[in-house]
C-alpha atoms as a PDB file:
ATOM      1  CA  UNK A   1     111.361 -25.903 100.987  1.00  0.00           C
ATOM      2  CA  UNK A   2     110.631 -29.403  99.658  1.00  0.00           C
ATOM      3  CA  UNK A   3     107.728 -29.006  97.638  1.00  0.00           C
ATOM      4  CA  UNK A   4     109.114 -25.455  96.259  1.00  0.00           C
ATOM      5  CA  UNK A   5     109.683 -24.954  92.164  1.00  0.00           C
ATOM      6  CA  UNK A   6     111.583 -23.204  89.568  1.00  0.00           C
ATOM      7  CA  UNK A   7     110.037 -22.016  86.384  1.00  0.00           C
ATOM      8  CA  UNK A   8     112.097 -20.635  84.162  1.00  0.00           C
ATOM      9  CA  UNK A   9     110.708 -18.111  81.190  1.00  0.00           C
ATOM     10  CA  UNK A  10     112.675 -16.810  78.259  1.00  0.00           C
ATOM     11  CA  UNK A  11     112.503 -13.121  77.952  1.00  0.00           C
ATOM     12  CA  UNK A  12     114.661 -12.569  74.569  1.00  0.00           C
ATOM     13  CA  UNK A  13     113.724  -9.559  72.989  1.00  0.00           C
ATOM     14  CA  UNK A  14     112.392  -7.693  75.796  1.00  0.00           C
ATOM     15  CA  UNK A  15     114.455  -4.726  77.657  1.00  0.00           C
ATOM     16  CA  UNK A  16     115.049  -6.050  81.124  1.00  0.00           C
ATOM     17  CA  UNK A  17     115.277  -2.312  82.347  1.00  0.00           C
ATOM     18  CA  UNK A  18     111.297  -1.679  80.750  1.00  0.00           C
ATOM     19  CA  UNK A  19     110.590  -5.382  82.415  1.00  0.00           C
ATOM     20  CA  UNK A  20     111.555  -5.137  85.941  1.00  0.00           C
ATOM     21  CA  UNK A  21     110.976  -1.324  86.167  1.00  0.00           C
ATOM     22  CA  UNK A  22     112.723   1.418  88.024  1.00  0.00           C
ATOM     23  CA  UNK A  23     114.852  -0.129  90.719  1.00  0.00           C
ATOM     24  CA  UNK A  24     113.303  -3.146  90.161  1.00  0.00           C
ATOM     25  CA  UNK A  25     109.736  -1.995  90.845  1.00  0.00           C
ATOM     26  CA  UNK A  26     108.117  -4.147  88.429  1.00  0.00           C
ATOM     27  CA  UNK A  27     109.855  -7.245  90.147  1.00  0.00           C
ATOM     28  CA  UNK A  28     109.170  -6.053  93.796  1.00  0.00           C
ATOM     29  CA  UNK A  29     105.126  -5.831  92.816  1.00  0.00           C
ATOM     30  CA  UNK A  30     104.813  -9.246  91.499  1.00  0.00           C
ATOM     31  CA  UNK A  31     107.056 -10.691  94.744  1.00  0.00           C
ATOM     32  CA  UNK A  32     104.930  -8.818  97.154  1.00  0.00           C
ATOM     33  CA  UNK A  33     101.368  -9.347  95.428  1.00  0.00           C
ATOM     34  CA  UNK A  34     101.790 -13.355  94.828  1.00  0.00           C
ATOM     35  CA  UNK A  35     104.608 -13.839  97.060  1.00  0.00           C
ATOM     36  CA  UNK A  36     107.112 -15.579  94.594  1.00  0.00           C
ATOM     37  CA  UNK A  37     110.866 -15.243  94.043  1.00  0.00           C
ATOM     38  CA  UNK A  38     111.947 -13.100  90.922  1.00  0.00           C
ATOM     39  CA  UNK A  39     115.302 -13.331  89.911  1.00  0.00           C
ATOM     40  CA  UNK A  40     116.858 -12.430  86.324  1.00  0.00           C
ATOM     41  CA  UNK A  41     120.062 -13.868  84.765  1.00  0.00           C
ATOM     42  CA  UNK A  42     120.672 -13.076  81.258  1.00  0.00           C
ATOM     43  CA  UNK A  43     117.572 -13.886  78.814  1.00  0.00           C
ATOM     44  CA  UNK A  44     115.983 -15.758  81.503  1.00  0.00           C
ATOM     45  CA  UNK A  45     113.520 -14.877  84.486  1.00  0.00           C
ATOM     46  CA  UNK A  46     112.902 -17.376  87.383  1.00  0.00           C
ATOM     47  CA  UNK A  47     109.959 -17.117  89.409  1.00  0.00           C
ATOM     48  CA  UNK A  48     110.389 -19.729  92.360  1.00  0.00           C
ATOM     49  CA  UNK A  49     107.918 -20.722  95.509  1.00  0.00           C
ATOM     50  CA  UNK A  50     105.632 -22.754  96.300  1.00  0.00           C
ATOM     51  CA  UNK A  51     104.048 -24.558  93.383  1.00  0.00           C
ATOM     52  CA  UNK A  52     100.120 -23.116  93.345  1.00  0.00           C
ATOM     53  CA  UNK A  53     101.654 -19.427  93.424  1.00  0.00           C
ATOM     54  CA  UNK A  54     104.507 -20.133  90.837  1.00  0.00           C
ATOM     55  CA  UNK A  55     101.456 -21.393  88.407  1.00  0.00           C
ATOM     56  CA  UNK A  56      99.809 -18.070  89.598  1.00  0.00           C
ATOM     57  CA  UNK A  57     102.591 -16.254  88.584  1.00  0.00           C
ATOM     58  CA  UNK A  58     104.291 -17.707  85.443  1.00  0.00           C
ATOM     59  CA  UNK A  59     101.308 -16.419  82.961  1.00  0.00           C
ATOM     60  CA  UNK A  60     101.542 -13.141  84.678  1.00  0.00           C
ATOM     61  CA  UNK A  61     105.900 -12.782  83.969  1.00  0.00           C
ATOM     62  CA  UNK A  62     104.567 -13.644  80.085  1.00  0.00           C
ATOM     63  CA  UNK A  63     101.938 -11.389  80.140  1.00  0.00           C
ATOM     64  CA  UNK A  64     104.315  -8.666  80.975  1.00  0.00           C
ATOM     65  CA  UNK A  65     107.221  -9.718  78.984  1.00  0.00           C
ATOM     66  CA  UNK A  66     104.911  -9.830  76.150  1.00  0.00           C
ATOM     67  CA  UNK A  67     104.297  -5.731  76.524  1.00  0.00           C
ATOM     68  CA  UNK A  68     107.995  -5.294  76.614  1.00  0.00           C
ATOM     69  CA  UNK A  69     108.408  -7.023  73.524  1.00  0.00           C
ATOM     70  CA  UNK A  70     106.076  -4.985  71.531  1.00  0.00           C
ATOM     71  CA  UNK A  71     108.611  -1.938  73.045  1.00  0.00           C
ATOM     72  CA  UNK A  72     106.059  -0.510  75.416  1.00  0.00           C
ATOM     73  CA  UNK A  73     106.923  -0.394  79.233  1.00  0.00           C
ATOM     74  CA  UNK A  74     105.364  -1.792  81.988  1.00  0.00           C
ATOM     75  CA  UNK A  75     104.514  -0.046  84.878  1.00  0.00           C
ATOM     76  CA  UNK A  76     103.704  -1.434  88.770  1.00  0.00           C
ATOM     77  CA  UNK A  77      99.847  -0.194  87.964  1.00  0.00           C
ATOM     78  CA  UNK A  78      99.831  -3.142  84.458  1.00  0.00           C
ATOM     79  CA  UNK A  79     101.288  -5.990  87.157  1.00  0.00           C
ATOM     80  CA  UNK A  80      98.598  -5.193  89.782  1.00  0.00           C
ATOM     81  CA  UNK A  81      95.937  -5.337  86.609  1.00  0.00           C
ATOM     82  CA  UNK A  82      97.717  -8.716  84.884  1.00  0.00           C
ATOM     83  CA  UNK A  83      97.875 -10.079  88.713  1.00  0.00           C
ATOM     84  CA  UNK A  84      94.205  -9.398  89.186  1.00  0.00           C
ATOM     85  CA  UNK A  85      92.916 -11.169  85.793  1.00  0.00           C
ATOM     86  CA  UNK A  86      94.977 -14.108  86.970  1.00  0.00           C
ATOM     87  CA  UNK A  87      93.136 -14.125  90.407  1.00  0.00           C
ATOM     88  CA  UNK A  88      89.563 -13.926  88.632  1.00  0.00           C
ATOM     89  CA  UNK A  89      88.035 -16.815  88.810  1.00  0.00           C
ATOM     90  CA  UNK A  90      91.027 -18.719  88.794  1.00  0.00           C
ATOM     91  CA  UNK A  91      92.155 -18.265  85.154  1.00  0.00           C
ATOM     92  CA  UNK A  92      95.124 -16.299  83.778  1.00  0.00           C
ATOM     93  CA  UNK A  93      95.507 -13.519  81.906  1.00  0.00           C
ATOM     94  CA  UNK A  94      95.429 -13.599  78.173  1.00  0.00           C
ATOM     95  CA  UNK A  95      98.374 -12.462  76.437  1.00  0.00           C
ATOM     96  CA  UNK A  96      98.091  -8.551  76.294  1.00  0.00           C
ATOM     97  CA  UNK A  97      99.459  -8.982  72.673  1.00  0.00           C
ATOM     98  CA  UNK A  98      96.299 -10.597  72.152  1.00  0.00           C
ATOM     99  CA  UNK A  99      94.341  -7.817  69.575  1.00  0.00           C
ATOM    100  CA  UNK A 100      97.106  -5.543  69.178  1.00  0.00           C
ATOM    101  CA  UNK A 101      97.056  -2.903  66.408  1.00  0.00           C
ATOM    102  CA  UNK A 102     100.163  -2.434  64.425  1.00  0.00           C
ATOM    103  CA  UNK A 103     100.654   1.321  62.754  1.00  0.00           C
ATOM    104  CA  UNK A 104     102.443   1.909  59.813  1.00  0.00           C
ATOM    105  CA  UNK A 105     105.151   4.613  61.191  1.00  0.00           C
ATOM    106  CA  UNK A 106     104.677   3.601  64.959  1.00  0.00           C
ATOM    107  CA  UNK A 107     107.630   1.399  66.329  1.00  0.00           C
ATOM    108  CA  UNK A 108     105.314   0.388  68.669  1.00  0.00           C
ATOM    109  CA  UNK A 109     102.080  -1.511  68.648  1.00  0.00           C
ATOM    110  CA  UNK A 110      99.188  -0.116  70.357  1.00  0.00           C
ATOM    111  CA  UNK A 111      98.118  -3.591  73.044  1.00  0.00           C
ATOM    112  CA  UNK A 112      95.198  -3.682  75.005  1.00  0.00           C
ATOM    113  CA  UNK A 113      96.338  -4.336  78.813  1.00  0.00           C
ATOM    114  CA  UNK A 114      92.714  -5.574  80.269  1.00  0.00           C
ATOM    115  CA  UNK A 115      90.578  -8.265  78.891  1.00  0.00           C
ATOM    116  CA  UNK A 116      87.955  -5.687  79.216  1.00  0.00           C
ATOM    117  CA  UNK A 117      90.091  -3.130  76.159  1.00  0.00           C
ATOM    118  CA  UNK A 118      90.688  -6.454  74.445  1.00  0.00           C
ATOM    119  CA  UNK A 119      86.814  -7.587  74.047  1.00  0.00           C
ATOM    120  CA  UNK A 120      86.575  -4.061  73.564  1.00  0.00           C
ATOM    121  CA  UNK A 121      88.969  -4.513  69.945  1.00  0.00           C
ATOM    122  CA  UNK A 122      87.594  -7.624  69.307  1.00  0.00           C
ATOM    123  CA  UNK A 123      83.490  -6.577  69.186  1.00  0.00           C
ATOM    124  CA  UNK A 124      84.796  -3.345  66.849  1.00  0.00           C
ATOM    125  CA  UNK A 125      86.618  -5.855  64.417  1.00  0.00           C
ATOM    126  CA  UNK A 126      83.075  -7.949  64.715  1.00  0.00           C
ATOM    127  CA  UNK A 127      80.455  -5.144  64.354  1.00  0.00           C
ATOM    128  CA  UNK A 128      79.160  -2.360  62.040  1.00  0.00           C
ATOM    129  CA  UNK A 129      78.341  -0.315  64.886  1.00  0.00           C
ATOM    130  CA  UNK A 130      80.042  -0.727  68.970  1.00  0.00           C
ATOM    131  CA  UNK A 131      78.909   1.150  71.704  1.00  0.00           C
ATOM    132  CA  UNK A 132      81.463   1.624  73.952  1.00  0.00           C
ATOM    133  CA  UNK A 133      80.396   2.673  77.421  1.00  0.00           C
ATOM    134  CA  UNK A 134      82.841   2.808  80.682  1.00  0.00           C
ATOM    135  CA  UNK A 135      84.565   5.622  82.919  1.00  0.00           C
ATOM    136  CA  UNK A 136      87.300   8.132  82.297  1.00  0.00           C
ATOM    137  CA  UNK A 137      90.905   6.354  81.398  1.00  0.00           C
ATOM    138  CA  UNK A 138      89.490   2.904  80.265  1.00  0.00           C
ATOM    139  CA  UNK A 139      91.108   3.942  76.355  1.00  0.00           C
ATOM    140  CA  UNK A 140      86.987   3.853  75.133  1.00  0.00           C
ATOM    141  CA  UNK A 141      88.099   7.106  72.176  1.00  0.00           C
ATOM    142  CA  UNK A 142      91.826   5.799  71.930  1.00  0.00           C
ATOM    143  CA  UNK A 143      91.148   2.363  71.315  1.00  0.00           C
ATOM    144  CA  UNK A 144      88.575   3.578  68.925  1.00  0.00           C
ATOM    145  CA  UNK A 145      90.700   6.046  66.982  1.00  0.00           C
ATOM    146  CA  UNK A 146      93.335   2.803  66.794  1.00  0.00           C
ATOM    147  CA  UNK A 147      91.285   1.316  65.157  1.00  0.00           C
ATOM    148  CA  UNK A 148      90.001   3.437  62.895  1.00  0.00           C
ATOM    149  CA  UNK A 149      94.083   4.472  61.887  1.00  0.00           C
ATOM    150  CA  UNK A 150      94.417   0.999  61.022  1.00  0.00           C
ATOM    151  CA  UNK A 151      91.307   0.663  59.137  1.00  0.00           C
ATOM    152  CA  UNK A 152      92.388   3.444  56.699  1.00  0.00           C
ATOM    153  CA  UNK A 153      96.119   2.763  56.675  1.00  0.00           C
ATOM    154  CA  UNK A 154      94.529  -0.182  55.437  1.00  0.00           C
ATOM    155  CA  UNK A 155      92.250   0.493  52.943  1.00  0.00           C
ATOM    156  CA  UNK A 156      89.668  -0.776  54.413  1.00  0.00           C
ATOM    157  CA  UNK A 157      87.993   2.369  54.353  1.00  0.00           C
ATOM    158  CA  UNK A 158      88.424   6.111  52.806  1.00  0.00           C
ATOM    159  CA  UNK A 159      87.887   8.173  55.445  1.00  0.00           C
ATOM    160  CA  UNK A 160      87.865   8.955  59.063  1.00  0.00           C
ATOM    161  CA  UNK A 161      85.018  11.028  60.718  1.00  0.00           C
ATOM    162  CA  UNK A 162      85.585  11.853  64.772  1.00  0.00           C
ATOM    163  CA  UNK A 163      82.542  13.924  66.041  1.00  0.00           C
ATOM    164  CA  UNK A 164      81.438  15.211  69.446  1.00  0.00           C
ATOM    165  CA  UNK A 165      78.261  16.991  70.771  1.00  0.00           C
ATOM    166  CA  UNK A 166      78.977  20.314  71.075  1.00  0.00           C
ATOM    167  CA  UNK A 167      77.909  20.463  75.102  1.00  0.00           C
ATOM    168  CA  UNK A 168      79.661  22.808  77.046  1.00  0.00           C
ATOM    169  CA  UNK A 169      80.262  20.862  80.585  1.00  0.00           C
ATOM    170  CA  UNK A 170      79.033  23.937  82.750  1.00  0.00           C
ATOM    171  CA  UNK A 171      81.952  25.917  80.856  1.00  0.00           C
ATOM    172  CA  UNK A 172      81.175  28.763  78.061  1.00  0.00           C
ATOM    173  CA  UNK A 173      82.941  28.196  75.079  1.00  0.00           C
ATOM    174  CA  UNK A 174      81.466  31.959  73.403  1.00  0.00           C
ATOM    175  CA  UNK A 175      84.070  34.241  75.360  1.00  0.00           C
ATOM    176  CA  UNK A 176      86.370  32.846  73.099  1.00  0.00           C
ATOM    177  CA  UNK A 177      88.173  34.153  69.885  1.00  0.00           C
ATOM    178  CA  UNK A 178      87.882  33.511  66.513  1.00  0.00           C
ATOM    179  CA  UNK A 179      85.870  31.825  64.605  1.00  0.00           C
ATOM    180  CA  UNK A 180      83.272  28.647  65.192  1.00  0.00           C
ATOM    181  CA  UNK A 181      86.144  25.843  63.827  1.00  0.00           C
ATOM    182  CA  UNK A 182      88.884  28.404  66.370  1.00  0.00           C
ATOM    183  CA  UNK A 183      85.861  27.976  69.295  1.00  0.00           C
ATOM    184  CA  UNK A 184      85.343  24.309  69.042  1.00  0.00           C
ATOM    185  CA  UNK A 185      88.879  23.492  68.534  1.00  0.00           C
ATOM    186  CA  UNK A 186      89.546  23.169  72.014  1.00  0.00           C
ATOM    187  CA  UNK A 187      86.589  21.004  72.374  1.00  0.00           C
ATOM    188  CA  UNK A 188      87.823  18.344  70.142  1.00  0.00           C
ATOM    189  CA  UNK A 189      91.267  18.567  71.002  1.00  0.00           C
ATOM    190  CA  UNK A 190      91.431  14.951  73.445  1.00  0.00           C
ATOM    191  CA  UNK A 191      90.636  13.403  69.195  1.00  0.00           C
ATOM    192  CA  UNK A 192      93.429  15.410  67.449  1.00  0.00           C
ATOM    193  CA  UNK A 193      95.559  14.324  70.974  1.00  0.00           C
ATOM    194  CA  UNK A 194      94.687  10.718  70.143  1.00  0.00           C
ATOM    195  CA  UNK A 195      95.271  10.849  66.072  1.00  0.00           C
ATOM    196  CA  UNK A 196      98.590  12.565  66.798  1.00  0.00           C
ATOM    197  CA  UNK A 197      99.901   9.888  69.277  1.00  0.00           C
ATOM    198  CA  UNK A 198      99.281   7.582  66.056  1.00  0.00           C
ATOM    199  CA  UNK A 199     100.318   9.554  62.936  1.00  0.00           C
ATOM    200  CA  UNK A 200     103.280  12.198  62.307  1.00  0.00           C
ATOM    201  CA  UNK A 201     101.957  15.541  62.792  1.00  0.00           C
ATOM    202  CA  UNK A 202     102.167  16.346  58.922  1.00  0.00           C
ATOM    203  CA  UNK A 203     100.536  13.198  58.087  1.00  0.00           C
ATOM    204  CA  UNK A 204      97.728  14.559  60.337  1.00  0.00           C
ATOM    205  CA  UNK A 205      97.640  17.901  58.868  1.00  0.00           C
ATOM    206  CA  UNK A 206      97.717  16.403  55.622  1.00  0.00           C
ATOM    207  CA  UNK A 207      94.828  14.023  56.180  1.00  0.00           C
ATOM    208  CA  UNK A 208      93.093  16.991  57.454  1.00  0.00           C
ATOM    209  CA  UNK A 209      93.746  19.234  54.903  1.00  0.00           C
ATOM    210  CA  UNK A 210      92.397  16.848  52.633  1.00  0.00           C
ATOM    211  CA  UNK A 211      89.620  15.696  54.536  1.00  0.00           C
ATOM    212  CA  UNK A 212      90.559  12.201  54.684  1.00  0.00           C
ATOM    213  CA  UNK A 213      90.486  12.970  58.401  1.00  0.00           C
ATOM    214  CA  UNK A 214      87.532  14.865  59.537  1.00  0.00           C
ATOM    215  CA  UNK A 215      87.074  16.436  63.518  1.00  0.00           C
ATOM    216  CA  UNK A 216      83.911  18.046  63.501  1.00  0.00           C
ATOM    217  CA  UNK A 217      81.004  18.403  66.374  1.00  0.00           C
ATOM    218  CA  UNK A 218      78.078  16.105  65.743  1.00  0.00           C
ATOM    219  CA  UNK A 219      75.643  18.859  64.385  1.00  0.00           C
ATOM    220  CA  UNK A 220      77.696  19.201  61.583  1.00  0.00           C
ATOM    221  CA  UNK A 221      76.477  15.298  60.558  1.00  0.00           C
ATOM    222  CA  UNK A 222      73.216  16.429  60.040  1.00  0.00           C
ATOM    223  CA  UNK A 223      71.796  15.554  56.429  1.00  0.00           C
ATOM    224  CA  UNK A 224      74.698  13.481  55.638  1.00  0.00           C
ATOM    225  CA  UNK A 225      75.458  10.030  54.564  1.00  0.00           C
ATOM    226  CA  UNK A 226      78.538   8.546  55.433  1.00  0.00           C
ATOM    227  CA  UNK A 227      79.925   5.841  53.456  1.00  0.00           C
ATOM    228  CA  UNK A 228      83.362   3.716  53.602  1.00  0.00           C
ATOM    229  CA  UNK A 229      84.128   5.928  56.595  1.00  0.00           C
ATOM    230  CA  UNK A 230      85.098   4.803  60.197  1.00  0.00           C
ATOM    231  CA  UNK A 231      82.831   7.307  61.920  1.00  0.00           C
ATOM    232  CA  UNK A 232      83.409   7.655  66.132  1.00  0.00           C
ATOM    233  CA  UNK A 233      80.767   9.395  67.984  1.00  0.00           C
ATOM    234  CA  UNK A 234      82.782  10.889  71.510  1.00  0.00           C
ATOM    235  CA  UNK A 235      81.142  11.398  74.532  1.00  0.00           C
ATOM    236  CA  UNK A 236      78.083  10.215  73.177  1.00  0.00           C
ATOM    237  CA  UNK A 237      76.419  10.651  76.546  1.00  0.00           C
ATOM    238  CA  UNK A 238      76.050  14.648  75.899  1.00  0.00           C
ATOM    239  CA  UNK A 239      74.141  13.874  73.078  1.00  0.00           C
ATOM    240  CA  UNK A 240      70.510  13.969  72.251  1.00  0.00           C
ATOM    241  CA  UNK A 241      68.285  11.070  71.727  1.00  0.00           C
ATOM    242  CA  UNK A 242      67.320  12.812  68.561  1.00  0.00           C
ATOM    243  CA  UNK A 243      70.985  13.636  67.998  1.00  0.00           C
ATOM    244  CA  UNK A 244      72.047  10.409  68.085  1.00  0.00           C
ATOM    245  CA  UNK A 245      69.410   8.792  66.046  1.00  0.00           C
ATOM    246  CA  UNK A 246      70.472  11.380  63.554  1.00  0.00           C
ATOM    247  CA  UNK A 247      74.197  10.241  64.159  1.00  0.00           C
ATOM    248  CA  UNK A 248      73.685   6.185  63.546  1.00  0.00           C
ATOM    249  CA  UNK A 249      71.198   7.097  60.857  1.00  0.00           C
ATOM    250  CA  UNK A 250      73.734   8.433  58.842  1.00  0.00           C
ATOM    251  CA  UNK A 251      75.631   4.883  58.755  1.00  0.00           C
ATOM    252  CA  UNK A 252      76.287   4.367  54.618  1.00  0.00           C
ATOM    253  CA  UNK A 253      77.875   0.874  52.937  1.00  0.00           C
ATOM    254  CA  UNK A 254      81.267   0.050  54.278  1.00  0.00           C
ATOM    255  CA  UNK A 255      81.117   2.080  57.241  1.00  0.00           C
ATOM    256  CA  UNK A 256      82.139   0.775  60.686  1.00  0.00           C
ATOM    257  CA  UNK A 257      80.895   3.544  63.537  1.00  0.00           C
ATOM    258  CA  UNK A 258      81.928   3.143  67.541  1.00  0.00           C
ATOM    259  CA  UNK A 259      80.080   5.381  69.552  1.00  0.00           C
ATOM    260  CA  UNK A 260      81.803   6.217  73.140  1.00  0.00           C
ATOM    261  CA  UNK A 261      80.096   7.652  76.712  1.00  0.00           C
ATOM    262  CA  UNK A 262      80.273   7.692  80.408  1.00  0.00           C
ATOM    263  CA  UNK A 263      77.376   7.439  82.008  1.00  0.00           C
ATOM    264  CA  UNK A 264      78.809   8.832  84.897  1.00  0.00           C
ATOM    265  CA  UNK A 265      79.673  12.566  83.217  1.00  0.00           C
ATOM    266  CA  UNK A 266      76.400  13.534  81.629  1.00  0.00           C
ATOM    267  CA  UNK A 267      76.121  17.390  81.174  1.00  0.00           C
ATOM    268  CA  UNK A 268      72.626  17.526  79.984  1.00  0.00           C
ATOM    269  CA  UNK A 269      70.005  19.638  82.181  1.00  0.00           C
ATOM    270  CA  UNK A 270      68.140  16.248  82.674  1.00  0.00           C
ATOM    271  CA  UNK A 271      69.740  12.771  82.109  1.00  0.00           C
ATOM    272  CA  UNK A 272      66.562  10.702  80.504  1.00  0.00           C
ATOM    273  CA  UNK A 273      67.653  13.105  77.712  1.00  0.00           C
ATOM    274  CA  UNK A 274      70.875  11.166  76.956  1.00  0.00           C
ATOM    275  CA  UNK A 275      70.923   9.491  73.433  1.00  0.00           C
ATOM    276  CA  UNK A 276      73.824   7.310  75.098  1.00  0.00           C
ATOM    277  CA  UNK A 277      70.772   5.741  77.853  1.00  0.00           C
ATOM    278  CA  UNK A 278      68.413   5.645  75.271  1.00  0.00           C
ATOM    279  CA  UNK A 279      70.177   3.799  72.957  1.00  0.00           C
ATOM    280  CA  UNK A 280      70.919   1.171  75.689  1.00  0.00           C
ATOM    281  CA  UNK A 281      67.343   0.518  76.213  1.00  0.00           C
ATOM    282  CA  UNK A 282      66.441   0.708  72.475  1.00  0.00           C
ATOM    283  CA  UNK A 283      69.126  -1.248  70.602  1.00  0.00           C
ATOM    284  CA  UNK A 284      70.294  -4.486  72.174  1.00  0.00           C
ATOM    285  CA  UNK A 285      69.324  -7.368  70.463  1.00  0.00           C
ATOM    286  CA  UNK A 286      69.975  -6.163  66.643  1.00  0.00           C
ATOM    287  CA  UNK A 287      72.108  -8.355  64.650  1.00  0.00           C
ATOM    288  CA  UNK A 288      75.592  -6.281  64.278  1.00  0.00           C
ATOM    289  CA  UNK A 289      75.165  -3.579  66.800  1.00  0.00           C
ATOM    290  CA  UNK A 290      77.373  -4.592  70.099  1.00  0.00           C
ATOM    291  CA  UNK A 291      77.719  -2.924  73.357  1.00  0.00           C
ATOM    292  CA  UNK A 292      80.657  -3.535  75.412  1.00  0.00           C
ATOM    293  CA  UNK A 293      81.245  -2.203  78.992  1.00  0.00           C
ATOM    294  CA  UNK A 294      84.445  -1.153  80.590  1.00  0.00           C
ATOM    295  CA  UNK A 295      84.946  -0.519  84.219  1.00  0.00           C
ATOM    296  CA  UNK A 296      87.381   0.978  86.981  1.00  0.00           C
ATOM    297  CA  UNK A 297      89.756  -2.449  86.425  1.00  0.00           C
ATOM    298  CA  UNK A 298      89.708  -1.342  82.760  1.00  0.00           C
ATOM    299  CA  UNK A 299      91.617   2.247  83.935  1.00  0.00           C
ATOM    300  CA  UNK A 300      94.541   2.307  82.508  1.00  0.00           C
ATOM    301  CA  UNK A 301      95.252   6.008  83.473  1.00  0.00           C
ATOM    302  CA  UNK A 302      97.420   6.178  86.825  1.00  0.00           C
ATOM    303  CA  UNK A 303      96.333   4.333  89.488  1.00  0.00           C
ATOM    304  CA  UNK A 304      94.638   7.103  91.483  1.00  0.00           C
ATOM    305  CA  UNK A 305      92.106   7.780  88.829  1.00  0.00           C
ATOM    306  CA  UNK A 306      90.554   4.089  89.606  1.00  0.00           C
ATOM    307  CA  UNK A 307      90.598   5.539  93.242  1.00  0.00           C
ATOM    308  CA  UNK A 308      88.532   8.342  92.527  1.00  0.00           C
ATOM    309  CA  UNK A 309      86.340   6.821  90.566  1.00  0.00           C
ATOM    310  CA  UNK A 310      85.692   4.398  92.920  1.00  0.00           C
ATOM    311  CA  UNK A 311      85.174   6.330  95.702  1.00  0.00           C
ATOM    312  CA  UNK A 312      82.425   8.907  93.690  1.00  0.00           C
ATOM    313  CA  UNK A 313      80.201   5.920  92.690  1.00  0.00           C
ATOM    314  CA  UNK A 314      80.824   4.482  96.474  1.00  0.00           C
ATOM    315  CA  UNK A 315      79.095   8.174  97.268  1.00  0.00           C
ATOM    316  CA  UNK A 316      76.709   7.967  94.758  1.00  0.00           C
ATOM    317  CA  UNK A 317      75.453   4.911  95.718  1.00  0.00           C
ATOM    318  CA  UNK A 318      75.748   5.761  99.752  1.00  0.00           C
END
């Protein structure tokens, strides 16, 4: 057609395989969700059609080339996300490079892929203490951990502290062997998961060992102060009001704490009980404390678990 274009975007140090996906999946999403030509040749990608969807289109192609280049694949799930930032409110997607944490020992930089995860970076960079509050799979803890990796590797602090509340969701953790550290092991396992994804496994143990690293429940904060230490609080919404006054109360100089919940997945007998919902209505406003929200767009898990999540608050709110 006539009034059809041609833009033409370098992809030079990207993998074209990671780019366009298994049998071209990648490719196939963007045609079929903006209805665009995609065609590769060499270290060049052409996106061709009319010219409003071609403008749609381009930032979304650098968007996703940018995620190749920092070696991470893309899957059809991050095109349908970049594709949907475009589409809001007519502006395009910032660059998912845009915030992204680079670990000594990783090949591979950890990128936010929603504007939601990158705010999310940017208000922990900004702030003493974040609360980070969203549903399962919007990277709330991994982000968090991230950060706190790179804030040691660093030097910009000592230590790392990871705590939980020690809330057993309608499962008994006593049956089990050993002793208390060999009981609440498993409870804290999703933080050594997340540290491990980010540091050898020796460096871990090492860190551990040392107690550079700490993993702990949250009762074991009690009487403590903790100073140049990136503290995270995890699934904050199991804990106590009084537990999590206790918690930010410990906050010593140079410390940096982000404190992590779902609303949605409270475990205690009566929700008014949640430090998480009590510290929304107490602590907005203060100079320094920032709370950033994360929703089902923000899911970076597979696809399905934006699905279900959708369709639980739909019943929830039916």
């Amino acid at each position: 057609m006539a009034d059809d274009i041609t833009h033409r975007i370098s992809t030079e140090g990207a993998d074209p395989l990671l780019l366009a996906g298994v049998n071209d999946a990648n490719l196939n999403e963007l045609q079929r969700a903006l209805g665009v030509r995609v065609s590769f040749r060499g270290d060049t990608l052409s996106v061709s059609g009319a010219t409003e969807q071609v403008e749609r289109a381009s930032p979304v192609v650098q968007a996703m080339i940018d995620v190749v280049r920092m070696g991470d694949p893309v899957t059809v799930d991050d095109v349908g996300r970049f594709v949907a930032e475009g589409q809001g409110g007519g502006e395009t997607p910032a660059s998912p490079a845009d915030g992204r944490i680079i670990l000594p020992g990783l090949r591979r930089a950890i990128v936010p892929k929603t504007q939601g995860q990158r705010d999310y970076l940017q208000a922990i960079a900004a702030n003493d203490i974040v609360v980070g509050i969203g549903p399962a799979g919007t990277g709330k803890t991994y982000l968090a951990v991230a950060m706190a990796v790179e804030a040691l590797a660093r030097k910009r602090v000592k230590r790392i502290i990871l705590a939980r509340p020690a809330v057993e969701a309608g499962e008994s953790l006593g049956f089990l062997p050993g002793d208390l550290q060999a009981k609440v092991d498993p409870y804290l396992r999703p933080l050594y998961d997340a540290l491990e994804d980010m540091m050898p496994h020796d460096r871990v143990q090492r860190a551990l060992e040392s107690r550079t690293i700490e993993i702990a429940p949250l009762a074991y904060m009690r009487g403590r102060t903790l100073a140049d230490a990136f503290i995270i609080l995890d699934e904050a919404q199991n804990a106590t009001g009084a537990q999590m006054k206790m918690f930010l109360t410990r906050l010593g100089v140079n410390s940096r704490t982000v404190v992590t919940g779902d609303k949605t997945q409270i475990d205690l007998p009566r929700r008014e009980d949640s430090g998480l919902v009590q510290v929304e209505r107490v602590l907005p406003g203060i100079d320094g404390i920032a709370f950033c929200y994360l929703h089902e767009g923000d899911v970076v898990r597979h696809r399905l678990v934006r699905e279900i999540i959708r369709a639980y608050a739909e019943d929830q709110n039916g």
